[in-house]
C-alpha atoms as a PDB file:
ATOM      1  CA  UNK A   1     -46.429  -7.780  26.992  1.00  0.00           C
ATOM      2  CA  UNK A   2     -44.332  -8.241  30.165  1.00  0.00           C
ATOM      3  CA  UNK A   3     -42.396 -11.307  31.008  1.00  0.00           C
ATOM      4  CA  UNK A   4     -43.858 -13.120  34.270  1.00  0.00           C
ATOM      5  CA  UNK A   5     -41.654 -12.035  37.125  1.00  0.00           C
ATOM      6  CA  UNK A   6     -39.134 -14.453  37.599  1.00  0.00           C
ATOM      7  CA  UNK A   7     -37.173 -15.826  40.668  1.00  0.00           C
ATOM      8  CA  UNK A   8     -34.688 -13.023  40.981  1.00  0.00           C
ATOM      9  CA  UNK A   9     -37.059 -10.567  40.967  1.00  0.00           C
ATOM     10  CA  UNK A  10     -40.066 -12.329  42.912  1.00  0.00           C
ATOM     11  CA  UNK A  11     -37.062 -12.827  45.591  1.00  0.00           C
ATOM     12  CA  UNK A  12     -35.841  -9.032  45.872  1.00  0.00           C
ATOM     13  CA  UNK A  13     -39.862  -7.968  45.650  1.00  0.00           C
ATOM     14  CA  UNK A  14     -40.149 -10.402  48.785  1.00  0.00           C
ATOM     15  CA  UNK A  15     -37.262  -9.101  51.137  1.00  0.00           C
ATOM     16  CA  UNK A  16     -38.959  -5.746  50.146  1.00  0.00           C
ATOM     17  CA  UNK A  17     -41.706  -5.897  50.940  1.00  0.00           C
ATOM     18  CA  UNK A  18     -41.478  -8.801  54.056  1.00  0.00           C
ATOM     19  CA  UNK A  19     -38.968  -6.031  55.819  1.00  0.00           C
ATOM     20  CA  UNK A  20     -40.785  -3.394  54.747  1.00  0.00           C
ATOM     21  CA  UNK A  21     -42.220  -0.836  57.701  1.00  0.00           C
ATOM     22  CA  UNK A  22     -45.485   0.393  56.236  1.00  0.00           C
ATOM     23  CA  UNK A  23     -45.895   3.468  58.496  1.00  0.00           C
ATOM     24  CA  UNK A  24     -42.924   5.295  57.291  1.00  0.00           C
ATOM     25  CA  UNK A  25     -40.743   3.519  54.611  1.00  0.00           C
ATOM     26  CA  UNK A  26     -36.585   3.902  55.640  1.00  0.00           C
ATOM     27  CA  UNK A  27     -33.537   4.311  53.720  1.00  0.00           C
ATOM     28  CA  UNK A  28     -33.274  -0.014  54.018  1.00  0.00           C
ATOM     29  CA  UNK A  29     -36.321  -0.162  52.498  1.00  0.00           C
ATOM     30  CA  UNK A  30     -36.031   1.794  50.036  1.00  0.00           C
ATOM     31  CA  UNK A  31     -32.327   0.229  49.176  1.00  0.00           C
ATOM     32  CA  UNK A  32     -34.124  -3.293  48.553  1.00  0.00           C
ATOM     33  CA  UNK A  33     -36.798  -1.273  46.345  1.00  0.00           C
ATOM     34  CA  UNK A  34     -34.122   0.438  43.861  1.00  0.00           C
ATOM     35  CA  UNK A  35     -32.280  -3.518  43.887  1.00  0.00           C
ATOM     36  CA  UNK A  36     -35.882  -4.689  42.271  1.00  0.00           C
ATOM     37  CA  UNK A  37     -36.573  -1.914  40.572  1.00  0.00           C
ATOM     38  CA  UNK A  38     -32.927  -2.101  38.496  1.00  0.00           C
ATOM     39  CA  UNK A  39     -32.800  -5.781  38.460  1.00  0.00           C
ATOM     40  CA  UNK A  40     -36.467  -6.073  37.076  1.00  0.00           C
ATOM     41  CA  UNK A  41     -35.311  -3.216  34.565  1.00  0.00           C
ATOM     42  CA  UNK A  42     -32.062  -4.960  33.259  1.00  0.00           C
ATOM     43  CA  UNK A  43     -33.802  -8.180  33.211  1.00  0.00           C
ATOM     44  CA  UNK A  44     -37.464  -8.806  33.699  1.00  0.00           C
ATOM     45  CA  UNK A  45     -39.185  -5.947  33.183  1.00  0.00           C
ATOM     46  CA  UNK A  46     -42.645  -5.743  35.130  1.00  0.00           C
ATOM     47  CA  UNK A  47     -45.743  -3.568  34.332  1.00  0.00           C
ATOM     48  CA  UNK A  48     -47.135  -1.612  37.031  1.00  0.00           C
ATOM     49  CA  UNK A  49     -50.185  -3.431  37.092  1.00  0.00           C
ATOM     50  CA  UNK A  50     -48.218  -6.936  37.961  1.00  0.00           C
ATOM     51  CA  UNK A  51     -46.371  -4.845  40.755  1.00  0.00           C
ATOM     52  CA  UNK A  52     -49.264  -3.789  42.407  1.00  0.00           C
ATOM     53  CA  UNK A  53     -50.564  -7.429  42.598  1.00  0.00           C
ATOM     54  CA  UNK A  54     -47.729  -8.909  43.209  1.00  0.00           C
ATOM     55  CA  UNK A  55     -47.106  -6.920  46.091  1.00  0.00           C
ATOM     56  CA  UNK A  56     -50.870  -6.926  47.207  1.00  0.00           C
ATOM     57  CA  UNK A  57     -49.780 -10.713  47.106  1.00  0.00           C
ATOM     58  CA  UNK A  58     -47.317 -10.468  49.418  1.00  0.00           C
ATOM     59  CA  UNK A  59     -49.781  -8.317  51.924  1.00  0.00           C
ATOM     60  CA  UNK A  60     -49.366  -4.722  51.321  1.00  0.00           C
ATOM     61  CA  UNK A  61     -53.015  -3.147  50.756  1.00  0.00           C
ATOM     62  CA  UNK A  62     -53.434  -0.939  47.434  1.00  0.00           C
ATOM     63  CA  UNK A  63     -52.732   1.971  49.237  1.00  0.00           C
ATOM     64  CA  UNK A  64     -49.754   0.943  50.608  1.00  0.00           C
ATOM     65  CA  UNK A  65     -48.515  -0.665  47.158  1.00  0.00           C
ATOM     66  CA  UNK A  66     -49.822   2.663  44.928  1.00  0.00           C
ATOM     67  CA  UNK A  67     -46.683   4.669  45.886  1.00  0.00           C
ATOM     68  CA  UNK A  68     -44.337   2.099  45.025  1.00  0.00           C
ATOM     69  CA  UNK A  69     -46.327   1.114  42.158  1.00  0.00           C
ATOM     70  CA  UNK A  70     -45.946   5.267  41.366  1.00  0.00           C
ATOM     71  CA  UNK A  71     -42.271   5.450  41.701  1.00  0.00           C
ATOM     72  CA  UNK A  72     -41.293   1.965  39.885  1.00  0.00           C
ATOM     73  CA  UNK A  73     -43.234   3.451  36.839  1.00  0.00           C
ATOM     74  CA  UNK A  74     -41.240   7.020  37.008  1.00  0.00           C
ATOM     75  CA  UNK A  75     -37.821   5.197  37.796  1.00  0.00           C
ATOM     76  CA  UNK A  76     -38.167   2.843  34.594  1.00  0.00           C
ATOM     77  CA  UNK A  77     -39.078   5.515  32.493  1.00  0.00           C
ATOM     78  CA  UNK A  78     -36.231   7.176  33.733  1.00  0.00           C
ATOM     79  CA  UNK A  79     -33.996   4.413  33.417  1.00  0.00           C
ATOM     80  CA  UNK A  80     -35.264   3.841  29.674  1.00  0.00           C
ATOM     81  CA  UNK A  81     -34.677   7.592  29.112  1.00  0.00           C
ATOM     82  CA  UNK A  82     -31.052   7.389  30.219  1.00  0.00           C
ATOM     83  CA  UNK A  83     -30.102   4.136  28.224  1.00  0.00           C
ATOM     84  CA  UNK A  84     -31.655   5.350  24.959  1.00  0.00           C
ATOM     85  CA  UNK A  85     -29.468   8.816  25.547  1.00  0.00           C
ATOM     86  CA  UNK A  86     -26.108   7.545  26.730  1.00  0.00           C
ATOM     87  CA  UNK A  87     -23.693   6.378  23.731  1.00  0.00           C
ATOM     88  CA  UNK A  88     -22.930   2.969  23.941  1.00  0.00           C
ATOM     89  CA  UNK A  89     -18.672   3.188  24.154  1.00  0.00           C
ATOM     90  CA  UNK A  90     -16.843   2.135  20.851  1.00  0.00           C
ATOM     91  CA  UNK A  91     -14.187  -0.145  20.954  1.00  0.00           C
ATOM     92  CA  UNK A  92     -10.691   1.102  20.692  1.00  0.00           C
ATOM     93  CA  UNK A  93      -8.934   0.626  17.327  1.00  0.00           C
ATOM     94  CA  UNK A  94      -6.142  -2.232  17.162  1.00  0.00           C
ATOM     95  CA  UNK A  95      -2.868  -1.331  19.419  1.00  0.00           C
ATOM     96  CA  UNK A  96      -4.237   1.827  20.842  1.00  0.00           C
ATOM     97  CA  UNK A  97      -4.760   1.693  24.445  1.00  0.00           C
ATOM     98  CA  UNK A  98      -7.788   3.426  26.256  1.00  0.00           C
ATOM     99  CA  UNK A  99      -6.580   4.445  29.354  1.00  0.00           C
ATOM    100  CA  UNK A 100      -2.949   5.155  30.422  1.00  0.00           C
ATOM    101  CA  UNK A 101      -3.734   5.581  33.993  1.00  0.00           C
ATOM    102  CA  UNK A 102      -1.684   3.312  36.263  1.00  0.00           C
ATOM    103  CA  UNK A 103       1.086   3.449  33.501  1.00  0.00           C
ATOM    104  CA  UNK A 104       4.855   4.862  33.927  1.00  0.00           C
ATOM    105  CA  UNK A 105       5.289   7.731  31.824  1.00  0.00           C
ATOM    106  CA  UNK A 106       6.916   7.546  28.383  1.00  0.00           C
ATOM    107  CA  UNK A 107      10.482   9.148  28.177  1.00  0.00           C
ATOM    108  CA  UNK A 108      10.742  12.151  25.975  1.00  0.00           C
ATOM    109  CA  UNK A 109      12.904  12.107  23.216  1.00  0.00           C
ATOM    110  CA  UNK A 110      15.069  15.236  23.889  1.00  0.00           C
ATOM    111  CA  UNK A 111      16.022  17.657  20.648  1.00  0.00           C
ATOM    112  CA  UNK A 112      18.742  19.302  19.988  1.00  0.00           C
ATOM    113  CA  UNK A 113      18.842  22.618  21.106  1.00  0.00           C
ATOM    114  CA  UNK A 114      18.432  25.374  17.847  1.00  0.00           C
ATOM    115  CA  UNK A 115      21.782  26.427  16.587  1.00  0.00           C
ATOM    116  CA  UNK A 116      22.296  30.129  15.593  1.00  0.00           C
ATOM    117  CA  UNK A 117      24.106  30.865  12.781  1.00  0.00           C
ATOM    118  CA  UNK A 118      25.877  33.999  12.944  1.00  0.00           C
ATOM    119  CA  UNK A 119      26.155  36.046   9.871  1.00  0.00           C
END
């Protein structure tokens, strides 16, 4: 069972859909749908059911709502896919460093060059 939608979310569903241009979503649009969509998937996940109501709530016919209904379901699954595949990063062992980007260099001890022995 879902969580009920809470204010994050209900807000970003809201500028959604109150900007939204029905006739022929834009790239805005569409920008404030992936916001919900990842901040409803990181932390209150919705079914698609409560997303079609929710946004028949806030005026949107079914018709309207079904494709967004369509591609929330498809881009959690995705997202679900992707964080059950990706390996969480390990932490690095005591005085070992991760990255040296940004760092000077280390100076190379130099060797002596081979002698030859002659014989």
């Amino acid at each position: 069972m879902t969580e009920p939608m809470d204010v994050e979310a209900r807000r970003l569903l809201t500028a959604f859909s109150g900007r939204l241009n029905r006739l022929d979503p834009q790239p805005g649009d569409w920008q404030r749908f992936y916001e919900f969509v990842l901040y409803a998937f990181r932390h209150a996940p919705q079914t698609a059911e409560g997303l079609g109501h929710a946004l028949v709530q806030d005026g949107l016919d079914w018709e309207e709502a079904e494709r967004f209904v369509l591609f929330y379901s498809h881009a959690i699954e995705l997202l679900e896919r992707e964080a059950a595949t990706t390996r969480m990063p390990t932490r690095p062992r005591a005085g070992r460093s991760v990255s040296r980007a940004g760092r000077k260099p280390r100076a190379r001890k130099r060797r002596p060059a081979a002698r030859r022995r002659k014989g």
